[in-house]
Protein backbone atom coordinates (compact mmCIF):
# COMPACT_ATOMS: atom_id res chain seq x y z
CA UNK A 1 -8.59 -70.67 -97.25
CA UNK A 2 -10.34 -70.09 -94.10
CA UNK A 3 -13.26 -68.10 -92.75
CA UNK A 4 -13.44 -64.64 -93.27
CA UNK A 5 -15.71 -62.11 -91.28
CA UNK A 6 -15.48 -58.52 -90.58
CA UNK A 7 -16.42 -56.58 -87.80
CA UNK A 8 -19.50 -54.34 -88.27
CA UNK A 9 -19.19 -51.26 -90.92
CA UNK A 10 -20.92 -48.29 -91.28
CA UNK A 11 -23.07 -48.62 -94.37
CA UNK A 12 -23.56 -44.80 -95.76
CA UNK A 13 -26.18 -45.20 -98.37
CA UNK A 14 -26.29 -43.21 -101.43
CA UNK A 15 -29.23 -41.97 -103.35
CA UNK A 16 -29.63 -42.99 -106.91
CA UNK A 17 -32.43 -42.30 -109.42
CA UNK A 18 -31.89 -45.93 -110.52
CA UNK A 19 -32.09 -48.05 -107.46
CA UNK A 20 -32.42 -45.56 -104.96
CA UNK A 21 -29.95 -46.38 -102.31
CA UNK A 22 -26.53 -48.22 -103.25
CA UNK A 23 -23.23 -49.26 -101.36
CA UNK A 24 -20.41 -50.79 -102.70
CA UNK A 25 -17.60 -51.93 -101.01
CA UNK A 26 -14.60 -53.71 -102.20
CA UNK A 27 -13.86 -56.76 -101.10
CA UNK A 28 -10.46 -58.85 -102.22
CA UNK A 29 -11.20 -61.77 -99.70
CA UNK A 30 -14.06 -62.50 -102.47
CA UNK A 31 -12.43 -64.44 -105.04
CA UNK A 32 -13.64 -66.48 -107.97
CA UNK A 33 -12.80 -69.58 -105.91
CA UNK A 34 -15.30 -68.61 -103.32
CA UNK A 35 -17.76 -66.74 -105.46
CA UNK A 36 -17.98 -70.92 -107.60
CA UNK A 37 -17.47 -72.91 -104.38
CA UNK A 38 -18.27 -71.15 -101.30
CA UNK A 39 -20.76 -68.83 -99.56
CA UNK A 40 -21.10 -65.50 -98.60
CA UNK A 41 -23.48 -64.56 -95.71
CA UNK A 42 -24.42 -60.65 -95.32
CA UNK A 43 -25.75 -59.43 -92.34
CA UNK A 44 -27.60 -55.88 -91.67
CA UNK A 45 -28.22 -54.12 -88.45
CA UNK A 46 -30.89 -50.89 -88.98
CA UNK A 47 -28.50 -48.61 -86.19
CA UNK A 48 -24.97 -49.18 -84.64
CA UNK A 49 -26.91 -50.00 -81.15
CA UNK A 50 -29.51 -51.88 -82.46
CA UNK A 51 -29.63 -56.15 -81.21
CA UNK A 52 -32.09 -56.83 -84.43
CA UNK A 53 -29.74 -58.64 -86.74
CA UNK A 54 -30.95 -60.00 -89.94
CA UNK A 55 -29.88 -61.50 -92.87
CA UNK A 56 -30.03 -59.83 -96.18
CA UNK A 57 -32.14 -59.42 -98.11
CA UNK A 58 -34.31 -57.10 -95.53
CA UNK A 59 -37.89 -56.22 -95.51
CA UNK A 60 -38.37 -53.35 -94.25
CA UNK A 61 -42.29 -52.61 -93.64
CA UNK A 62 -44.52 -49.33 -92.54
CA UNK A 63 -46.78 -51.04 -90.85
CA UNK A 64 -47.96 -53.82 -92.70
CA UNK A 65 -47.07 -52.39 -95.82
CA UNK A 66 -43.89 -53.46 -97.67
CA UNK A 67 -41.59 -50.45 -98.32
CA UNK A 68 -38.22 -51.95 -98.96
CA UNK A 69 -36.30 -54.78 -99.75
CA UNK A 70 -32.52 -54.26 -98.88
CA UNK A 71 -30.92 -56.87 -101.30
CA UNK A 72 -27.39 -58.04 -101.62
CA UNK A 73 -25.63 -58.22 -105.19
CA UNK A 74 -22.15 -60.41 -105.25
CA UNK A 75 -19.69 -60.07 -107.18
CA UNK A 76 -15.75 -61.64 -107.32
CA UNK A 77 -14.01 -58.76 -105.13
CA UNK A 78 -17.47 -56.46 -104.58
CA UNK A 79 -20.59 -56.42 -103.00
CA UNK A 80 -24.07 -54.34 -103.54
CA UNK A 81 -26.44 -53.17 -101.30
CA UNK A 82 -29.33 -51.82 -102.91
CA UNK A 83 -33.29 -51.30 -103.13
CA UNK A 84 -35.42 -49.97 -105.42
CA UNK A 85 -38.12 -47.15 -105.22
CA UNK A 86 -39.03 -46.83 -101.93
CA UNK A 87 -43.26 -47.43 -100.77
CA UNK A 88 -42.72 -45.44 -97.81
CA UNK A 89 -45.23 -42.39 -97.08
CA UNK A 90 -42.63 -40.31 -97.20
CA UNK A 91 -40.62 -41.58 -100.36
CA UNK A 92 -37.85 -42.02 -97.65
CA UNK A 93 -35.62 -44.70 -98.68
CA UNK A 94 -32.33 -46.69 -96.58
CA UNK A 95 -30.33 -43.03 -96.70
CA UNK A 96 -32.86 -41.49 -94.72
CA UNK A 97 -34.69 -44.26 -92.75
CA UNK A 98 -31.04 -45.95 -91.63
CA UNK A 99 -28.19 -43.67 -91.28
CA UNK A 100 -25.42 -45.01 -89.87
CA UNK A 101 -26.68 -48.79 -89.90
CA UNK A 102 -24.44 -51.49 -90.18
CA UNK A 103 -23.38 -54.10 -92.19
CA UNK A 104 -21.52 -57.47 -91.58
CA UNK A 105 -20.12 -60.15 -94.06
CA UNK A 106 -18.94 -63.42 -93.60
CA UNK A 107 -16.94 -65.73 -95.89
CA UNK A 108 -17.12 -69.20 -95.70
CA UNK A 109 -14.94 -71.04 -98.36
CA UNK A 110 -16.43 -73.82 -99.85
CA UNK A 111 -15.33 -77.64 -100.48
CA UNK A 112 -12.51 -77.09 -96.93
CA UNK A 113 -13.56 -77.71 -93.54
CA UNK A 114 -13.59 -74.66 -91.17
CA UNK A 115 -12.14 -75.38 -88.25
CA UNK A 116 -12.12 -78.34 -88.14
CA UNK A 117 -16.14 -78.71 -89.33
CA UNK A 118 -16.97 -80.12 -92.65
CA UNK A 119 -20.99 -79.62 -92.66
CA UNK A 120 -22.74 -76.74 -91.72
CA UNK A 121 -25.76 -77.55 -89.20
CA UNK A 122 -26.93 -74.38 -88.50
CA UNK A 123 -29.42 -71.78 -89.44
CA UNK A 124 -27.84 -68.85 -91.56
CA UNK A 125 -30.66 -66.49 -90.79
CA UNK A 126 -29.67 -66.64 -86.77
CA UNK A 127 -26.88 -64.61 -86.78
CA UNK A 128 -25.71 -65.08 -82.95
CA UNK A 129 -25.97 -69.23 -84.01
CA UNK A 130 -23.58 -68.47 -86.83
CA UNK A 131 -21.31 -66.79 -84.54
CA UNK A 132 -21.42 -69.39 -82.12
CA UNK A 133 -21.04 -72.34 -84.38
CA UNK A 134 -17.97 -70.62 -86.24
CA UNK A 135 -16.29 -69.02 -82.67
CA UNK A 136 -17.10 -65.41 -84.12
CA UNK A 137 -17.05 -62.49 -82.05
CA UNK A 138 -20.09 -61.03 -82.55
């Protein structure tokens, strides 16, 4: 198997009593060979314009205040985006505060060298290093 990436979707949060914000989206590329053997990186950008890429899970802060954690659930063919009750002075939560952010996932299969690289000598978090060390268009 080789990489997998996608190019950047339009997350459209919905509200829910339980975890106030979810997305789901289907993925097939996310077997239960790569769920036991490889790795799944998930990135998050607030607006389609915005350069601030980060790596879930999010913290999203009001001030110095934590509101929000946008965390990532995994599962063989799915992924979760959700956070729980939101801190924010407003009760706003990712529906309101992010409409029409975006969300980018990258699959790298485990135990098979990707092009041509076996080990991995970069720094997940930086998502432009990713891209560069992988030949991603970002």
């Amino acid at each position: 198997m080789h990489l997998v990436s996608i190019s950047w979707y339009t997350m459209n949060f919905q509200y829910s009593l339980l975890h106030c914000c979810i997305l789901f989206a289907l993925l097939p590329s996310l077997t239960s060979e790569i769920f036991d053997q490889g790795l799944v990186l998930v990135y998050f950008r607030e607006f389609a314009t915005s350069t601030y890429i980060k790596m879930l899970p999010y913290r999203m802060y009001q001030g110095t205040t934590l509101v929000f954690t946008i965390d990532v659930l995994i599962r063989i063919g799915q992924i979760e985006l959700f956070h729980m009750p939101s801190l924010h002075s407003q009760g706003s939560g990712a529906d309101v505060l992010f409409p029409g952010a975006r969300l980018r996932y990258i699959i790298i299969p485990g135990g098979v060298p990707v092009n041509g690289k076996v080990a991995i000598p970069v720094d997940f978090n930086d998502y432009d290093a990713v891209c560069d060390y992988f030949g991603i268009e970002k």
